[in-house]
PDB file of N, CA and C in Angstrom:
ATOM      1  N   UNK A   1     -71.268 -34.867 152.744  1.00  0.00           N
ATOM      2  CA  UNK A   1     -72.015 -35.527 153.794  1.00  0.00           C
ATOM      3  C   UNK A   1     -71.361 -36.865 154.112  1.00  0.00           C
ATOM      4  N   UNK A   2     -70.917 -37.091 155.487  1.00  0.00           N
ATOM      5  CA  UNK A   2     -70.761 -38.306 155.539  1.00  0.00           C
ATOM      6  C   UNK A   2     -71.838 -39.640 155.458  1.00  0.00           C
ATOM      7  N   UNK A   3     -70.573 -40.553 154.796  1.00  0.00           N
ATOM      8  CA  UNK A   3     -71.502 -41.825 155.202  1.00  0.00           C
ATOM      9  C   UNK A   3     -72.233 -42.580 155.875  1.00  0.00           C
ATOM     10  N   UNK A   4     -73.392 -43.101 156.541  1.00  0.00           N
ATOM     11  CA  UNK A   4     -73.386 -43.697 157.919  1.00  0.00           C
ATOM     12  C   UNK A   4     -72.961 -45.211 157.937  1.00  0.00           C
ATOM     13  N   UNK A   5     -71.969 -45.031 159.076  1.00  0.00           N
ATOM     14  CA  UNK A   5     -71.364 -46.319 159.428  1.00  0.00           C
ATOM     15  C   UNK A   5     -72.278 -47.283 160.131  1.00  0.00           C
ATOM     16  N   UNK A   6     -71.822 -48.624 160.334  1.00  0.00           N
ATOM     17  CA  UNK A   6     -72.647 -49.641 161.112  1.00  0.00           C
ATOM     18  C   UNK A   6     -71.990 -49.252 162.746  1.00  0.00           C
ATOM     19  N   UNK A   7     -72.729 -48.963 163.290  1.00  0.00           N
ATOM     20  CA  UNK A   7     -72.472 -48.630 164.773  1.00  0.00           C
ATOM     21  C   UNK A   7     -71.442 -50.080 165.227  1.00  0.00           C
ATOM     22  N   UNK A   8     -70.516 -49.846 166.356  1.00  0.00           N
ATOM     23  CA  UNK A   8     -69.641 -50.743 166.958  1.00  0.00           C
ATOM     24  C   UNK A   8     -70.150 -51.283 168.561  1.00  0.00           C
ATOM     25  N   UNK A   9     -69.639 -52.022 169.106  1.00  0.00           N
ATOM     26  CA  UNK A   9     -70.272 -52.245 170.613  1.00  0.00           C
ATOM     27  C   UNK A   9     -68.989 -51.394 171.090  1.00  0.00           C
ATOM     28  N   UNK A  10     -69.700 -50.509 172.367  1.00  0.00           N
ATOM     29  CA  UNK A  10     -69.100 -49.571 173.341  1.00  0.00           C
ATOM     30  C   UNK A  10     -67.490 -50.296 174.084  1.00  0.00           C
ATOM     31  N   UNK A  11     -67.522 -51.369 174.053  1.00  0.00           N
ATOM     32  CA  UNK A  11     -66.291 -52.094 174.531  1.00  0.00           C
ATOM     33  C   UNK A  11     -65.711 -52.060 173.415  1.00  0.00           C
ATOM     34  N   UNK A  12     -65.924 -51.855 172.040  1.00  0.00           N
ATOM     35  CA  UNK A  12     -64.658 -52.195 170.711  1.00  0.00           C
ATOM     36  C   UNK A  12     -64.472 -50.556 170.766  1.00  0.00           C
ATOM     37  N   UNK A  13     -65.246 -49.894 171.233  1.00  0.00           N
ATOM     38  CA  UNK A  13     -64.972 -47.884 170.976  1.00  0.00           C
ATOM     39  C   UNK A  13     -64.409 -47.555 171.936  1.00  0.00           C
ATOM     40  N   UNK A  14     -64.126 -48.127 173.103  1.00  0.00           N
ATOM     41  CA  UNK A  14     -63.331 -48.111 174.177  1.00  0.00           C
ATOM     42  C   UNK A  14     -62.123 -48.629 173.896  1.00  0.00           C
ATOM     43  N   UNK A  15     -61.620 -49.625 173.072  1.00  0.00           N
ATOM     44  CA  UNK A  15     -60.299 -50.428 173.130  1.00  0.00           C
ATOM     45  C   UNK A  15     -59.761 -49.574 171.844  1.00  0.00           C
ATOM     46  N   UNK A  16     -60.342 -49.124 171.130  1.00  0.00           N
ATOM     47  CA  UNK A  16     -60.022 -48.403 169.971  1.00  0.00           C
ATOM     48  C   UNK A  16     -59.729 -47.015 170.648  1.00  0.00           C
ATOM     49  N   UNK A  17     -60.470 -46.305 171.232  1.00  0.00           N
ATOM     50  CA  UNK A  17     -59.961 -44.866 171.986  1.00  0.00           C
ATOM     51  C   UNK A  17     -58.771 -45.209 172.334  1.00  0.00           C
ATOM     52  N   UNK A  18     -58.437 -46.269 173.133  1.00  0.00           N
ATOM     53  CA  UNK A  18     -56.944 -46.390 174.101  1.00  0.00           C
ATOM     54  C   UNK A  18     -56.344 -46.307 173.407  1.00  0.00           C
ATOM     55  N   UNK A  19     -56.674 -47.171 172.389  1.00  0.00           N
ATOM     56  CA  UNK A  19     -55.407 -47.591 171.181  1.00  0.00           C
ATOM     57  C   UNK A  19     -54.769 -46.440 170.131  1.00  0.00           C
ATOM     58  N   UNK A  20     -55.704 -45.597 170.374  1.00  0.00           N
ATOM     59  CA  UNK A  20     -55.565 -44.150 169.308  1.00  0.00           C
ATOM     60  C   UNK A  20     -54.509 -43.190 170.769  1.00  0.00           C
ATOM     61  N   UNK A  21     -55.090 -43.326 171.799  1.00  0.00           N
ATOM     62  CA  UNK A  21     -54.584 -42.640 172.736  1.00  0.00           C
ATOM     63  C   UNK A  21     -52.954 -42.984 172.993  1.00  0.00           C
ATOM     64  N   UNK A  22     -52.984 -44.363 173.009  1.00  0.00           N
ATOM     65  CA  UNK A  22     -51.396 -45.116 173.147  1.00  0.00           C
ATOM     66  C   UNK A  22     -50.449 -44.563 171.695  1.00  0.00           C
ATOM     67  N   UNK A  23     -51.299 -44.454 170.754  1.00  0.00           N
ATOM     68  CA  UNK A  23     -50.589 -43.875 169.212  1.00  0.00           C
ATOM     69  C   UNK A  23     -49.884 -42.414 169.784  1.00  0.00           C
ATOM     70  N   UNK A  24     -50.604 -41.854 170.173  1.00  0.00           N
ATOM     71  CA  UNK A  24     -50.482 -40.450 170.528  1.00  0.00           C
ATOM     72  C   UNK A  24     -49.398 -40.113 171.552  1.00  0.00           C
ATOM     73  N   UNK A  25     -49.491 -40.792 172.377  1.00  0.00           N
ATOM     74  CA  UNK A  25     -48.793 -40.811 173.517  1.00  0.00           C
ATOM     75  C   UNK A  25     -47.010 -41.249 172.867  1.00  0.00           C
ATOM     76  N   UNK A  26     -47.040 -42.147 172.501  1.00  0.00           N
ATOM     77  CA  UNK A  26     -46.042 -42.351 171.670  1.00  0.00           C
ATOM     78  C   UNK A  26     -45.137 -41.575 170.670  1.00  0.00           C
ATOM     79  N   UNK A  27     -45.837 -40.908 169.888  1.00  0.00           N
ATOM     80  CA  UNK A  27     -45.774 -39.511 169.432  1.00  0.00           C
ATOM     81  C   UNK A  27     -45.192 -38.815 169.955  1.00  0.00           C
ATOM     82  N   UNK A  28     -45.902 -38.514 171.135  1.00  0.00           N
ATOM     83  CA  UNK A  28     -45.307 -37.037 171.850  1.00  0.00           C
ATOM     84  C   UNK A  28     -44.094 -37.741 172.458  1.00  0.00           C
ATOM     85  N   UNK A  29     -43.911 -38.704 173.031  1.00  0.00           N
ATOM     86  CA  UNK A  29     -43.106 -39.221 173.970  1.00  0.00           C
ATOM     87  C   UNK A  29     -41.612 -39.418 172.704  1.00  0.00           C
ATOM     88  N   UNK A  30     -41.605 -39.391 171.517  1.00  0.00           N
ATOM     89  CA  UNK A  30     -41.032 -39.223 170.392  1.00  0.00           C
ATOM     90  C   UNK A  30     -40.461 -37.553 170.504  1.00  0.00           C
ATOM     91  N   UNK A  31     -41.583 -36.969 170.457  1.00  0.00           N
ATOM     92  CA  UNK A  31     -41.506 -35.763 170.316  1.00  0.00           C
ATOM     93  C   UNK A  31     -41.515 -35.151 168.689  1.00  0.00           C
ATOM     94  N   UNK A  32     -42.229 -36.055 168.372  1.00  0.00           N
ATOM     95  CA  UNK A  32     -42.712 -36.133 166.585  1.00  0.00           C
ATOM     96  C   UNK A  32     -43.982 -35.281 167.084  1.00  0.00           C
ATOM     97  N   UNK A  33     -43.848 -34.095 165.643  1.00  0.00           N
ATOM     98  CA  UNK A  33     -45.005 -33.398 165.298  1.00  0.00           C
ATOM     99  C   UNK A  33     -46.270 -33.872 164.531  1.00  0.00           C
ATOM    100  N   UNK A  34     -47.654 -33.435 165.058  1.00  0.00           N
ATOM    101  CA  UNK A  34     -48.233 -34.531 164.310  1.00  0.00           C
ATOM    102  C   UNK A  34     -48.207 -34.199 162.411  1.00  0.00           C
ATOM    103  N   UNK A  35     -47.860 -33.277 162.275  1.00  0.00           N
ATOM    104  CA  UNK A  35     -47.317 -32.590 161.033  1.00  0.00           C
ATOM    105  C   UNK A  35     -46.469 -34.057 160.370  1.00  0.00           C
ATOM    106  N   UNK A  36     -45.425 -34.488 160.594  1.00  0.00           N
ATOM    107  CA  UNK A  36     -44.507 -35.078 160.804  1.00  0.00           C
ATOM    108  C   UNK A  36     -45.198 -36.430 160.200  1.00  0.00           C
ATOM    109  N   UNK A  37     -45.359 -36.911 161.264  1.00  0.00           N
ATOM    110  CA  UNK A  37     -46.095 -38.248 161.465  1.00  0.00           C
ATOM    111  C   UNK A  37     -47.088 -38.592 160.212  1.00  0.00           C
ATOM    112  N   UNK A  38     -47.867 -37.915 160.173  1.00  0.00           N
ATOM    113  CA  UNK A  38     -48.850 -37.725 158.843  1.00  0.00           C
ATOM    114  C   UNK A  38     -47.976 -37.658 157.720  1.00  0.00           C
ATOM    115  N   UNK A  39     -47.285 -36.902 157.280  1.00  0.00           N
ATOM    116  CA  UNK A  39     -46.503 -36.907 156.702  1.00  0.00           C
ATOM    117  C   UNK A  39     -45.690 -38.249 155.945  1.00  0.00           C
ATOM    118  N   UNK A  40     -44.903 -39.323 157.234  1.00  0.00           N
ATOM    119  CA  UNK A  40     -44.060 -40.153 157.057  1.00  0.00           C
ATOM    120  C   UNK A  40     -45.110 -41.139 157.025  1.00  0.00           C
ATOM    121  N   UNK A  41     -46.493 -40.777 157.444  1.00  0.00           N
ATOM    122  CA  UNK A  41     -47.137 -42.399 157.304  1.00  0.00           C
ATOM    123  C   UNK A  41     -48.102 -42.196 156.090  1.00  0.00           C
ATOM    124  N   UNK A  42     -47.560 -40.962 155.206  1.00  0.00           N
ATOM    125  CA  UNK A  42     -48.839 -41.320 153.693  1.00  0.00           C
ATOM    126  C   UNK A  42     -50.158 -40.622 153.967  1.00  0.00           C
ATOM    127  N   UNK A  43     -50.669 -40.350 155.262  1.00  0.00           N
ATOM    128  CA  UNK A  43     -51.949 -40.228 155.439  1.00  0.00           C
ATOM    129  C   UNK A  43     -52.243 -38.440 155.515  1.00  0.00           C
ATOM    130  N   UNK A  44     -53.194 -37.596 155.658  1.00  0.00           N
ATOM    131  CA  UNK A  44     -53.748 -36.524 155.946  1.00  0.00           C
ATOM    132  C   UNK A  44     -53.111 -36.141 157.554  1.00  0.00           C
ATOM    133  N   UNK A  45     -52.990 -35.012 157.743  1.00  0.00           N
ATOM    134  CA  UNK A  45     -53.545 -34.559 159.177  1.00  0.00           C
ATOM    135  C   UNK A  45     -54.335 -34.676 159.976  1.00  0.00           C
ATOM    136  N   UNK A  46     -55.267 -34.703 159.214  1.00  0.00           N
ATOM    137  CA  UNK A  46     -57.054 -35.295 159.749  1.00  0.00           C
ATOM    138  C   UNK A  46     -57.253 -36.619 160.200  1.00  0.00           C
ATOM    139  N   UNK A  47     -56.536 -37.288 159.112  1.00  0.00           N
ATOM    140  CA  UNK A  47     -56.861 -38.966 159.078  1.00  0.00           C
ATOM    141  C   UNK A  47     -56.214 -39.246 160.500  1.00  0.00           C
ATOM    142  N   UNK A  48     -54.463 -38.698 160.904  1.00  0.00           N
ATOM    143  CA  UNK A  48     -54.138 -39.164 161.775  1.00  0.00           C
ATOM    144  C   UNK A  48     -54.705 -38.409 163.137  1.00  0.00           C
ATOM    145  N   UNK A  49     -55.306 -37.310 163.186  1.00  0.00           N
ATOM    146  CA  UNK A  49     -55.883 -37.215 164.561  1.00  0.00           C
ATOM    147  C   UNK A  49     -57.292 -38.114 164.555  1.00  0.00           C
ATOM    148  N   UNK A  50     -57.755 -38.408 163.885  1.00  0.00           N
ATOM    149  CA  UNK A  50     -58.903 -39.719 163.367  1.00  0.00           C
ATOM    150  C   UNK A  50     -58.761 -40.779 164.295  1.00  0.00           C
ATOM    151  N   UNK A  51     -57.029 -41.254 164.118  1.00  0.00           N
ATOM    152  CA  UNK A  51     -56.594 -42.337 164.095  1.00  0.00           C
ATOM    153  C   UNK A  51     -56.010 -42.331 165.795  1.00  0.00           C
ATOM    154  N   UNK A  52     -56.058 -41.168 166.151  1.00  0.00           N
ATOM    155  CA  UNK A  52     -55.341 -40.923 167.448  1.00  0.00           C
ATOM    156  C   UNK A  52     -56.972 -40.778 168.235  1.00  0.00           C
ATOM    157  N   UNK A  53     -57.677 -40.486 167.942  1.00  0.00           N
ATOM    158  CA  UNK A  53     -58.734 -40.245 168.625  1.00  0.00           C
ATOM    159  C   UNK A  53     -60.017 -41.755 168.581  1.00  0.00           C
ATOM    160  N   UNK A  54     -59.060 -42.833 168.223  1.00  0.00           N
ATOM    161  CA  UNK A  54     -59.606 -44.091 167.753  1.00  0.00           C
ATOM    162  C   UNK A  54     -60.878 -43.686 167.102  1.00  0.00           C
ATOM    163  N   UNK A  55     -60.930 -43.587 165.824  1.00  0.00           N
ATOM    164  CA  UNK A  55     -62.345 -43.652 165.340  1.00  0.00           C
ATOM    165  C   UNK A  55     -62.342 -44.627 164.484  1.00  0.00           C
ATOM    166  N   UNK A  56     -63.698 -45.736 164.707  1.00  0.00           N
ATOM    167  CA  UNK A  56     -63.790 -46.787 163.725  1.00  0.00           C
ATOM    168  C   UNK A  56     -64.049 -47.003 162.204  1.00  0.00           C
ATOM    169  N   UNK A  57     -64.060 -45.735 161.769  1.00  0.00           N
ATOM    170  CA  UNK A  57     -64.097 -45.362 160.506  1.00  0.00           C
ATOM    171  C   UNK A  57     -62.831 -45.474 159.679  1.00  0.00           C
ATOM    172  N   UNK A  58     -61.330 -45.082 160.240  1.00  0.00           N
ATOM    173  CA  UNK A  58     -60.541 -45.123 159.694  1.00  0.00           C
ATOM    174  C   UNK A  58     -60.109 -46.507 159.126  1.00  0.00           C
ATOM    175  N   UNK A  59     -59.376 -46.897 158.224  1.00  0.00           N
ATOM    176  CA  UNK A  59     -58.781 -48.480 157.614  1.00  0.00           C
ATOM    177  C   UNK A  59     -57.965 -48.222 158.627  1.00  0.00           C
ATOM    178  N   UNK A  60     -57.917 -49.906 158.941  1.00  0.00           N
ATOM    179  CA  UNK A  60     -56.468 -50.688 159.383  1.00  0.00           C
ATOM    180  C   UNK A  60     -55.335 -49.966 159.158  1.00  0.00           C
ATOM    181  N   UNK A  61     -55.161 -49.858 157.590  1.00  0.00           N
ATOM    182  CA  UNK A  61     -54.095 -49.823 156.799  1.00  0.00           C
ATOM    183  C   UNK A  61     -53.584 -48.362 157.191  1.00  0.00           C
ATOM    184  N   UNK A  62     -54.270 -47.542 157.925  1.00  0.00           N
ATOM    185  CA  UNK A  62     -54.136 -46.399 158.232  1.00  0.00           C
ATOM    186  C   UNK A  62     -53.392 -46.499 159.726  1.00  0.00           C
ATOM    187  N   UNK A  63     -53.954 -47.214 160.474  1.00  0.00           N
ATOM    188  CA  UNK A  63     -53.150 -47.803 162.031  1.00  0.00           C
ATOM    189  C   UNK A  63     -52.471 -47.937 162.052  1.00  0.00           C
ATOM    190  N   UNK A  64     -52.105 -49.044 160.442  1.00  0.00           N
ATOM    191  CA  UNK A  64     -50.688 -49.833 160.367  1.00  0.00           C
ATOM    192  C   UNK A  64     -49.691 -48.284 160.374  1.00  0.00           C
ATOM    193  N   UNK A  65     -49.774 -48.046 159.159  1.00  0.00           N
ATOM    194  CA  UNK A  65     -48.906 -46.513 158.381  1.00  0.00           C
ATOM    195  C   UNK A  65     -48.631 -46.200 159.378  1.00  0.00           C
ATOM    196  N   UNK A  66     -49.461 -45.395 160.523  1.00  0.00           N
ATOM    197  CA  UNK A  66     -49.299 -44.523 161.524  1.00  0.00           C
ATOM    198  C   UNK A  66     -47.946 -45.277 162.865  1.00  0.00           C
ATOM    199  N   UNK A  67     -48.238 -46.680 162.692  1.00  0.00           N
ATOM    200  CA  UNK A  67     -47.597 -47.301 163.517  1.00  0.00           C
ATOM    201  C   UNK A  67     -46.251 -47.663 162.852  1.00  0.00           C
ATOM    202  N   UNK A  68     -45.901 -47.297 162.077  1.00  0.00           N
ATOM    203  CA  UNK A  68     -44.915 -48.246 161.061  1.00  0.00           C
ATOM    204  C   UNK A  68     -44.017 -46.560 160.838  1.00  0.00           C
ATOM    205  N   UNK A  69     -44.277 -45.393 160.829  1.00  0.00           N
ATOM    206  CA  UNK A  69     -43.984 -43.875 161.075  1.00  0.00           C
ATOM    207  C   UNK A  69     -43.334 -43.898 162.693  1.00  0.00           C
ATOM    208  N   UNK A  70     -44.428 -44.315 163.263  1.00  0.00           N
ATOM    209  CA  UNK A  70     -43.991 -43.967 165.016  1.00  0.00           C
ATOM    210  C   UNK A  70     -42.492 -45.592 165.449  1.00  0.00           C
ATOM    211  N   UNK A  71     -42.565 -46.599 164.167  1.00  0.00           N
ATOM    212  CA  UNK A  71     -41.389 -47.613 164.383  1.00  0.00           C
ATOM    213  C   UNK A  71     -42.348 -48.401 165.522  1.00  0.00           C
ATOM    214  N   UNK A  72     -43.152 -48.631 165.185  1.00  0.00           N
ATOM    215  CA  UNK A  72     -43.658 -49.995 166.518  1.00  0.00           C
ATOM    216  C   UNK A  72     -44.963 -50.728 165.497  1.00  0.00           C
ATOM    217  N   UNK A  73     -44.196 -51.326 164.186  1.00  0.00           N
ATOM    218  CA  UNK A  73     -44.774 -52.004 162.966  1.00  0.00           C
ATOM    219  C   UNK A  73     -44.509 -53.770 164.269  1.00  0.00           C
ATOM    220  N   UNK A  74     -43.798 -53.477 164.822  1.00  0.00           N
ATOM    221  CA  UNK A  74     -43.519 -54.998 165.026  1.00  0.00           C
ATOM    222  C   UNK A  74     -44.280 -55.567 166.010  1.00  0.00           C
ATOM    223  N   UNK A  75     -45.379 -54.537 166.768  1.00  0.00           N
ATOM    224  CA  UNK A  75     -46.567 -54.665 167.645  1.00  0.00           C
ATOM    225  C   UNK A  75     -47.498 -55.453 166.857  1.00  0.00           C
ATOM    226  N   UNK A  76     -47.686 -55.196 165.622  1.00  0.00           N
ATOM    227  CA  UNK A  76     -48.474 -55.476 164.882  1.00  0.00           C
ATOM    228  C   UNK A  76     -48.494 -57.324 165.067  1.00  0.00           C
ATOM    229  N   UNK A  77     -46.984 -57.654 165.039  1.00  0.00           N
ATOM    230  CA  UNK A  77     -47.378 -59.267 165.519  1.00  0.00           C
ATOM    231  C   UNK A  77     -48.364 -59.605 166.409  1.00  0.00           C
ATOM    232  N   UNK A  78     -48.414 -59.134 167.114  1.00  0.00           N
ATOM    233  CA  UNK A  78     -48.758 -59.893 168.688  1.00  0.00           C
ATOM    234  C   UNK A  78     -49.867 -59.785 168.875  1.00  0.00           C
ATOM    235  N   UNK A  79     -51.111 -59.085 167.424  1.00  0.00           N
ATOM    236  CA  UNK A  79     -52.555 -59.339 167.513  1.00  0.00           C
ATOM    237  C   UNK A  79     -53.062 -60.571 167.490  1.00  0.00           C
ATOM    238  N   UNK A  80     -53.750 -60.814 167.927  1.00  0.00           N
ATOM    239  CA  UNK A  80     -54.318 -61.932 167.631  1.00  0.00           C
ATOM    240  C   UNK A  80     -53.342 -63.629 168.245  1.00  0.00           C
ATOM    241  N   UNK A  81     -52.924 -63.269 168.539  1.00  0.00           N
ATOM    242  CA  UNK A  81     -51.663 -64.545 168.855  1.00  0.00           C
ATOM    243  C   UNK A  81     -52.213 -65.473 169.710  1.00  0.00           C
ATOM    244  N   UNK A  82     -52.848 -64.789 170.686  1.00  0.00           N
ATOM    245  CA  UNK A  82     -53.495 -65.956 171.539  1.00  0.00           C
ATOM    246  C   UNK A  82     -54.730 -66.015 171.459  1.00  0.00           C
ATOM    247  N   UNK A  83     -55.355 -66.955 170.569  1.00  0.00           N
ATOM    248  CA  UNK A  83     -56.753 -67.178 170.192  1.00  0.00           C
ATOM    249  C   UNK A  83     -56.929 -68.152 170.964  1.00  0.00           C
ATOM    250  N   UNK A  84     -57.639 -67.634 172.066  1.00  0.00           N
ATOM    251  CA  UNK A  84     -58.494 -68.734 173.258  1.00  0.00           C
ATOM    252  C   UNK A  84     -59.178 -69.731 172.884  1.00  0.00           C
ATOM    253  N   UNK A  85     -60.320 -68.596 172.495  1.00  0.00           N
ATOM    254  CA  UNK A  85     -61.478 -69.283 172.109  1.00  0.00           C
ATOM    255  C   UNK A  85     -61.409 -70.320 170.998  1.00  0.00           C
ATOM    256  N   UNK A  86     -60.732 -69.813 170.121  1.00  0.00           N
ATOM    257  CA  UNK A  86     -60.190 -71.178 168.467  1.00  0.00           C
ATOM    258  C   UNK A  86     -60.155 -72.179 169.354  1.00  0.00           C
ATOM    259  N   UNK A  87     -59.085 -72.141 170.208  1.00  0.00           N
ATOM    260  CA  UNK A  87     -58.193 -73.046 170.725  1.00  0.00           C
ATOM    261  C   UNK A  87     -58.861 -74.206 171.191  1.00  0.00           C
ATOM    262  N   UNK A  88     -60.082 -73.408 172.236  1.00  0.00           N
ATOM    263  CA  UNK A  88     -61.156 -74.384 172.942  1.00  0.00           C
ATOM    264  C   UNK A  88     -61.678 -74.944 171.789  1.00  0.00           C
ATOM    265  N   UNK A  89     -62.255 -74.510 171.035  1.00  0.00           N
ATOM    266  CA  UNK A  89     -63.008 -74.869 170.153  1.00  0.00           C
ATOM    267  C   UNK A  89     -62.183 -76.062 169.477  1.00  0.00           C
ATOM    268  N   UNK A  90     -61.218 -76.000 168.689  1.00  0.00           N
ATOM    269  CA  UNK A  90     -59.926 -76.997 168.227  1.00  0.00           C
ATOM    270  C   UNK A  90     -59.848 -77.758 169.260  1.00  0.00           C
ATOM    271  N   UNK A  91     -60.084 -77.835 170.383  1.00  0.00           N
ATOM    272  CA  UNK A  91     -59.787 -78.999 171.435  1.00  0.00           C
ATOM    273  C   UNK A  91     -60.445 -79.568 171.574  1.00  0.00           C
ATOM    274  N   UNK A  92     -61.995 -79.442 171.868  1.00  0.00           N
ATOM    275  CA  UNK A  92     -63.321 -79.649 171.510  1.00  0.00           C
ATOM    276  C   UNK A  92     -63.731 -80.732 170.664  1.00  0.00           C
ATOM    277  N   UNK A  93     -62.746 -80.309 169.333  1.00  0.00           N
ATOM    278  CA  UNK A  93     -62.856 -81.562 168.269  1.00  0.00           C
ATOM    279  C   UNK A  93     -64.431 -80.662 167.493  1.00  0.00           C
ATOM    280  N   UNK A  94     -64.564 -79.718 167.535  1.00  0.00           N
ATOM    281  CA  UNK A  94     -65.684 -79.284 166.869  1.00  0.00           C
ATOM    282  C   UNK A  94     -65.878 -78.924 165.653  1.00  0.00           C
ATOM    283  N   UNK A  95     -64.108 -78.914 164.847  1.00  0.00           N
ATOM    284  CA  UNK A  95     -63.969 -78.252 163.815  1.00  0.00           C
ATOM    285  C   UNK A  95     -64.301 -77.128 163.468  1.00  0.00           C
ATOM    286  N   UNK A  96     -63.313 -76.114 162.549  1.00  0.00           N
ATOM    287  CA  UNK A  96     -63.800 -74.863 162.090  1.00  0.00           C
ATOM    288  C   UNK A  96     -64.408 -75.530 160.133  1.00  0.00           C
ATOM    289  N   UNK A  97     -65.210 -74.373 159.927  1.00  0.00           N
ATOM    290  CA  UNK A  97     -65.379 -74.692 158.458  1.00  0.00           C
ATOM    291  C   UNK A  97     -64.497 -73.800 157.498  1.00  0.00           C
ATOM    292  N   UNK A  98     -64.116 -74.872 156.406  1.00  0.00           N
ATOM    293  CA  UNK A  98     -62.734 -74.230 155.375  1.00  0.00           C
ATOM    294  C   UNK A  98     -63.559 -73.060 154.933  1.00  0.00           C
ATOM    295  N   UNK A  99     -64.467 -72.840 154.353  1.00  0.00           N
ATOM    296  CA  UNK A  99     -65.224 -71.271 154.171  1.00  0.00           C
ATOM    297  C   UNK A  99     -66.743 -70.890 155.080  1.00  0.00           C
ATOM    298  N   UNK A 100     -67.004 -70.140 154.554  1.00  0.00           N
ATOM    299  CA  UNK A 100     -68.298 -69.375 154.929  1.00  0.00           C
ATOM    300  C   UNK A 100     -69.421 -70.154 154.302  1.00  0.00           C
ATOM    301  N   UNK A 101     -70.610 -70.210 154.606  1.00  0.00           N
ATOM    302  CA  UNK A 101     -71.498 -71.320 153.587  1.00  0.00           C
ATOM    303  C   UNK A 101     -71.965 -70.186 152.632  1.00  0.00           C
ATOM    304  N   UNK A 102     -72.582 -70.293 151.907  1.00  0.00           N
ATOM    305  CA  UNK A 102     -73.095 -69.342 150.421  1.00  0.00           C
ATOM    306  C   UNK A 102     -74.421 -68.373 151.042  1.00  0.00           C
ATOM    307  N   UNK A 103     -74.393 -67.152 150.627  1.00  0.00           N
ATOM    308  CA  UNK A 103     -75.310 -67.070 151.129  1.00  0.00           C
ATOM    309  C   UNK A 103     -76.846 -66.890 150.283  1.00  0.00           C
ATOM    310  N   UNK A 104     -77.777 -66.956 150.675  1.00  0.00           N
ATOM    311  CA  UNK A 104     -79.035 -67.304 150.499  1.00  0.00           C
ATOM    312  C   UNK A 104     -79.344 -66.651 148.836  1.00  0.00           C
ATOM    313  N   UNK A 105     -78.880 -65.773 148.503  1.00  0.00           N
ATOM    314  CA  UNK A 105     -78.913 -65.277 147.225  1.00  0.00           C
ATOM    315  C   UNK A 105     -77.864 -66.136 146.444  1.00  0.00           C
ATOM    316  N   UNK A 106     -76.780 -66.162 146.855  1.00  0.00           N
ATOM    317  CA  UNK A 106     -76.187 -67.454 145.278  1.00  0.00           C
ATOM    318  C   UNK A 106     -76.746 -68.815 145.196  1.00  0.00           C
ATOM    319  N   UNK A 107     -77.645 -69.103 146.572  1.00  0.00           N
ATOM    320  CA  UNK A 107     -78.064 -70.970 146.353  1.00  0.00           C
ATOM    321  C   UNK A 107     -79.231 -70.809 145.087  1.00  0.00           C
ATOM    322  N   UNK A 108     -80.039 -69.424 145.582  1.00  0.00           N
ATOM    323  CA  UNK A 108     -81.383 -69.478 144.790  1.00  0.00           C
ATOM    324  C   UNK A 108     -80.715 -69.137 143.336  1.00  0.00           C
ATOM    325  N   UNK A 109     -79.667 -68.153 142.597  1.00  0.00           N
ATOM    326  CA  UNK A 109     -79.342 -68.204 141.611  1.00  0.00           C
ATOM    327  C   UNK A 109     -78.891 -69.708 140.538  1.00  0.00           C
ATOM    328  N   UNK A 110     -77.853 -70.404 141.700  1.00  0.00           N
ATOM    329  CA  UNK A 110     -77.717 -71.513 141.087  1.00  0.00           C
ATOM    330  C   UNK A 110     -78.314 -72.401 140.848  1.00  0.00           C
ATOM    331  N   UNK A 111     -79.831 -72.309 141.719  1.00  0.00           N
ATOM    332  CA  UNK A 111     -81.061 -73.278 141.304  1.00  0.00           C
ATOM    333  C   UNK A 111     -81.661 -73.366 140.101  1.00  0.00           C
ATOM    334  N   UNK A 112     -81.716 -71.627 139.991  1.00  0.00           N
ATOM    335  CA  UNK A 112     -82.692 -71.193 138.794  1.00  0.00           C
ATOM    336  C   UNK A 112     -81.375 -71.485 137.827  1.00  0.00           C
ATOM    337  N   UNK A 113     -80.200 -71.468 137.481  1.00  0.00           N
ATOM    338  CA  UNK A 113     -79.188 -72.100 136.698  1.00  0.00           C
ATOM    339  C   UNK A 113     -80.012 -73.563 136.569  1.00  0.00           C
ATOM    340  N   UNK A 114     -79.888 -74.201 137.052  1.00  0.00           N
ATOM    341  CA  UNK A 114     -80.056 -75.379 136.857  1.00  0.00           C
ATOM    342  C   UNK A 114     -81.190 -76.264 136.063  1.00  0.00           C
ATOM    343  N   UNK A 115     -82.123 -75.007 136.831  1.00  0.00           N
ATOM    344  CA  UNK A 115     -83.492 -75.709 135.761  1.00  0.00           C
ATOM    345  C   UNK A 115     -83.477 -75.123 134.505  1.00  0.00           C
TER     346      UNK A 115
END
């Protein structure tokens, strides 16, 4: 039985379809079998039509493989590169915070530590 996942917003299952679709396309445009491909990237048969059919279930690390098989590992730079929003924010003068704050279960543990 599968697990149930935390549902995604319809715009991240949309950019993820393309992105499985662009995998694919690539592939064929290779003229790599998906036999092949699975194969050179470590993963199942399954996993990579998974991965071609963008499903948010699969790891990263599975994208990467698949992309790093098809030779376009060096796409992988160019995520994230232009962070807008940081940027505004860093300009702003608003500061980011060095971590996450604690959450509500370790403050109350370390209380009851204390007394």
């Amino acid at each position: 039985m599968k697990e149930k996942t935390d549902s995604i917003l319809p715009a991240l299952a949309r950019i993820l379809e393309g992105f499985g679709a662009r995998l694919k396309a690539a592939r064929l445009r290779r003229r790599y079998s998906a036999d092949m491909v699975a194969q050179r990237a470590g993963i199942a048969r399954a996993t990579l039509s998974r991965v071609e059919q963008g499903d948010p279930g699969v790891s990263f690390g599975n994208y990467a493989r698949v992309m790093q098989a098809l030779r376009l590992e060096q796409d992988l730079n160019s995520l994230a590169t232009d962070d807008e929003l940081g940027r505004k924010l860093q300009d702003a003068e608003l500061g980011t915070r060095a971590r996450a704050p604690r959450r509500k279960s370790e403050r109350v543990k370390k209380a009851s530590q204390k007394e």
